[in-house]
N, C-alpha and C. Protein backbone atom coordinates (compact mmCIF):
# COMPACT_ATOMS: atom_id res chain seq x y z
N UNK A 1 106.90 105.36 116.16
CA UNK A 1 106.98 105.89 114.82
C UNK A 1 106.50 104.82 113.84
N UNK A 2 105.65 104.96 112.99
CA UNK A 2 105.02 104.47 111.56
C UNK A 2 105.94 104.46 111.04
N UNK A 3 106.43 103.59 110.28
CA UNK A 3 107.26 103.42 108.99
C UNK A 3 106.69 102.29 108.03
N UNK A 4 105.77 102.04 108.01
CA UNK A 4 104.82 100.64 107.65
C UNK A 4 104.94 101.08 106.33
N UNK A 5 104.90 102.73 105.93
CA UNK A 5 104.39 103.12 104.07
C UNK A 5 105.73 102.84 103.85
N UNK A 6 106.88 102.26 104.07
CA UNK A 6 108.05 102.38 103.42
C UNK A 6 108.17 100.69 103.33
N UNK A 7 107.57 99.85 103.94
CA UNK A 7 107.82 98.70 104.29
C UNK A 7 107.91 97.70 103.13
N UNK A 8 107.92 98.09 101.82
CA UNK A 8 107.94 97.54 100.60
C UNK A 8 109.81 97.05 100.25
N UNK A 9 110.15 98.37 100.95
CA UNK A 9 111.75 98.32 100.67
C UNK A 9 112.71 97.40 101.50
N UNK A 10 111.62 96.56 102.57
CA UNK A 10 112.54 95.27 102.95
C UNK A 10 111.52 94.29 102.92
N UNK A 11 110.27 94.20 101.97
CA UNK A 11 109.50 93.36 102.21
C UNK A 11 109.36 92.59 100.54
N UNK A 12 108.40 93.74 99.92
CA UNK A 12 108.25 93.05 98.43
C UNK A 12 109.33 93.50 97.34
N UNK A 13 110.34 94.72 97.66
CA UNK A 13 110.79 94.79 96.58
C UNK A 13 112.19 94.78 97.06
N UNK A 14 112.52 94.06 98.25
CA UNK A 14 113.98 93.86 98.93
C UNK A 14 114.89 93.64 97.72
N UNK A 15 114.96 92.87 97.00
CA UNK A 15 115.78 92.85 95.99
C UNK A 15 116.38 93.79 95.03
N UNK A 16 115.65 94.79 94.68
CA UNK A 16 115.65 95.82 94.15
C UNK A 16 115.96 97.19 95.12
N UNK A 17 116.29 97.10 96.45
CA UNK A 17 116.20 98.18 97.70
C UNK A 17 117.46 97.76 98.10
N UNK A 18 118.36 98.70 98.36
CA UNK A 18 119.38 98.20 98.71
C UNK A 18 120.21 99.27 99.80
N UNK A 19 120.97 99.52 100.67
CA UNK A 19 121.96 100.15 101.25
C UNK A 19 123.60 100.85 100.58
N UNK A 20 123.57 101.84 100.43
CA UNK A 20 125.00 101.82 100.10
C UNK A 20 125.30 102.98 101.31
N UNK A 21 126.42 102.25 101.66
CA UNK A 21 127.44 103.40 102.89
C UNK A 21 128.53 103.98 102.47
N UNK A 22 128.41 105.27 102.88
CA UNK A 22 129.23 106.52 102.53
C UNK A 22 129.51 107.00 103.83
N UNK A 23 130.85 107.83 103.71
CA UNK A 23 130.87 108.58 104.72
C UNK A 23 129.96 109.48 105.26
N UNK A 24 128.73 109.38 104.88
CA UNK A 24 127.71 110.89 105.40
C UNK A 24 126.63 109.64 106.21
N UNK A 25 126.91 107.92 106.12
CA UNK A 25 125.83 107.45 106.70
C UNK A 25 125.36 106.46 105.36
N UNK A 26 124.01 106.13 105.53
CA UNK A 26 123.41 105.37 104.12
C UNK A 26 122.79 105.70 103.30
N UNK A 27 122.51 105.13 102.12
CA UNK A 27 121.77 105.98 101.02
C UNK A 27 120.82 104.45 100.80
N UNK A 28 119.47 104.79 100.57
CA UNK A 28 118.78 103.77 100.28
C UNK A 28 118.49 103.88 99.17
N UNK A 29 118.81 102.79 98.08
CA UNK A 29 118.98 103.15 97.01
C UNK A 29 118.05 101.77 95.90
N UNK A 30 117.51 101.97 94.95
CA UNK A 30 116.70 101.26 93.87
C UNK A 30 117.54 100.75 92.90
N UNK A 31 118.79 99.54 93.48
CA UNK A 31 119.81 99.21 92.25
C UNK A 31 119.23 99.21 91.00
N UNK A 32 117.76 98.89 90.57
CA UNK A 32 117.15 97.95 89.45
C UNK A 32 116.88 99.49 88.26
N UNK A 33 116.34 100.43 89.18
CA UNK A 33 116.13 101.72 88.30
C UNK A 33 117.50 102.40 88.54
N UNK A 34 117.97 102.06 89.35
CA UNK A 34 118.97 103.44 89.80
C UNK A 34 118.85 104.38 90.23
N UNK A 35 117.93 104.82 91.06
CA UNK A 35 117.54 105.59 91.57
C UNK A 35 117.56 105.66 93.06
N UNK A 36 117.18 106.86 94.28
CA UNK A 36 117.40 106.79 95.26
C UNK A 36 116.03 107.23 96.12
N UNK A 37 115.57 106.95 97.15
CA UNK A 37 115.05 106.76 98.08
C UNK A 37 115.28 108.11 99.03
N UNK A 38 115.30 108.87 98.78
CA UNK A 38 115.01 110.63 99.83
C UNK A 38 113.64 110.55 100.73
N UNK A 39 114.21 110.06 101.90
CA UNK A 39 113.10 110.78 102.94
C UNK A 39 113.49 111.79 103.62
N UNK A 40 112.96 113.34 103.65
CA UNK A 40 112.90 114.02 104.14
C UNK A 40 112.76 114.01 105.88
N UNK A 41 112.23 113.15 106.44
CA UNK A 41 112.47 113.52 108.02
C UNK A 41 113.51 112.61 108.64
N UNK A 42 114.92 113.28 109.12
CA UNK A 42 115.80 112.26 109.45
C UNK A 42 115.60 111.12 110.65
N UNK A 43 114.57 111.69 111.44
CA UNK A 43 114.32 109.91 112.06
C UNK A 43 113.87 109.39 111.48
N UNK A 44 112.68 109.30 110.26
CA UNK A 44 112.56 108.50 109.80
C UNK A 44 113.06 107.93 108.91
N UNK A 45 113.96 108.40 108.10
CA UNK A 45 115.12 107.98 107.29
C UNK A 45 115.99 106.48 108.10
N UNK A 46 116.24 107.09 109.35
CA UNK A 46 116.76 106.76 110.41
C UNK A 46 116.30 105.09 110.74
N UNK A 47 115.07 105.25 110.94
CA UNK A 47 113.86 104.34 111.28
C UNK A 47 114.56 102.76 110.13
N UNK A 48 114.09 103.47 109.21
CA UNK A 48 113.83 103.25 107.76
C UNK A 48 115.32 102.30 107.65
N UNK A 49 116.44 102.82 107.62
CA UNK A 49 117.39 102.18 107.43
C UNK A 49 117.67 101.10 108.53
N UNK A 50 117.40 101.75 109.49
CA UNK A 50 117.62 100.38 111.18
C UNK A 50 116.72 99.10 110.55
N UNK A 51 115.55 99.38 110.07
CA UNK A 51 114.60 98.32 109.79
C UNK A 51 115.19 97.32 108.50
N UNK A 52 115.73 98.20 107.55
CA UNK A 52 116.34 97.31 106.68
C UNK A 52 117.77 96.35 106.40
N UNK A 53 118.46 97.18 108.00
CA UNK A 53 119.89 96.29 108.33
C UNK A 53 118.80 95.09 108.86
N UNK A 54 118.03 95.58 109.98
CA UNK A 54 117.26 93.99 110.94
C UNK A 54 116.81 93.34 109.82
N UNK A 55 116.49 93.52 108.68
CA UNK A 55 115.45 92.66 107.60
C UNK A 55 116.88 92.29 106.49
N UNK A 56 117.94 92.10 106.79
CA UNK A 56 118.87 91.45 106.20
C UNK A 56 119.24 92.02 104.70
N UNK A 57 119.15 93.33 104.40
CA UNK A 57 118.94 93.78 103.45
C UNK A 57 120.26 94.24 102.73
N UNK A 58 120.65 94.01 101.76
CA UNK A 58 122.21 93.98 101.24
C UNK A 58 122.35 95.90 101.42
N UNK A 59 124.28 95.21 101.85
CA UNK A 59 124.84 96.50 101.91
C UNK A 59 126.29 97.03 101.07
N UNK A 60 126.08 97.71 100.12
CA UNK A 60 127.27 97.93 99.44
C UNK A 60 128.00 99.00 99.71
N UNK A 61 129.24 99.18 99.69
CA UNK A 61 130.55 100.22 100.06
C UNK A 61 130.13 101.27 98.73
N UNK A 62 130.03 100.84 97.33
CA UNK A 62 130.26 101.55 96.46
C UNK A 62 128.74 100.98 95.34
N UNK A 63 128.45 102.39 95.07
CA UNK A 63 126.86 102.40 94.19
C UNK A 63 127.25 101.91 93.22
N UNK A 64 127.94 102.09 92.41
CA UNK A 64 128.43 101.19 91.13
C UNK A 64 128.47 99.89 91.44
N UNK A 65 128.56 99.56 92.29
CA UNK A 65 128.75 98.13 92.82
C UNK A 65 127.36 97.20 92.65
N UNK A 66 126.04 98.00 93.71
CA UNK A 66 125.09 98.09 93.83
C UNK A 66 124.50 97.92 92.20
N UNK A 67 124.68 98.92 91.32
CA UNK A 67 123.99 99.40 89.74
C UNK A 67 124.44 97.56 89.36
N UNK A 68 125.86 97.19 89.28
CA UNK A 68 126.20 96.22 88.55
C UNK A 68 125.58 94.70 88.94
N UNK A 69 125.08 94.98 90.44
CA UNK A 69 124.48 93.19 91.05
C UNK A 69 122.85 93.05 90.47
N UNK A 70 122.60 93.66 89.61
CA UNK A 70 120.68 93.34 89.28
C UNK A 70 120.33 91.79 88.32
């Protein structure tokens, strides 16, 4: 599986890309706009998030949390 077009979100704009965990799983989320990251096909969602735990990519319990670290 390709996931290379997403590869910005643990590469150039890691800082701004972030994890938050919920009970439904993760939400990949844009602390800096506030905004969220919807990929439509769940392996690659899937993909997508495995790649950004391996690429050390911060993980917050609570999005407010996330909004407040920029």
């Amino acid at each position: 599986m390709d996931i290379s077009e997403f590869s910005y979100v643990w590469t150039t704009q890691k800082r701004d890309f972030v994890l938050v965990k919920s009970e439904y799983g993760y939400a990949i989320v844009n602390k800096r706009d506030q905004t969220m990251l919807c990929i439509s096909d769940d392996e690659t969602d899937a993909a997508v998030v495995e790649k950004m735990l391996e690429e050390g990519c911060s993980v917050y319990e609570d999005i407010l949390d996330a909004y407040s670290d920029v």
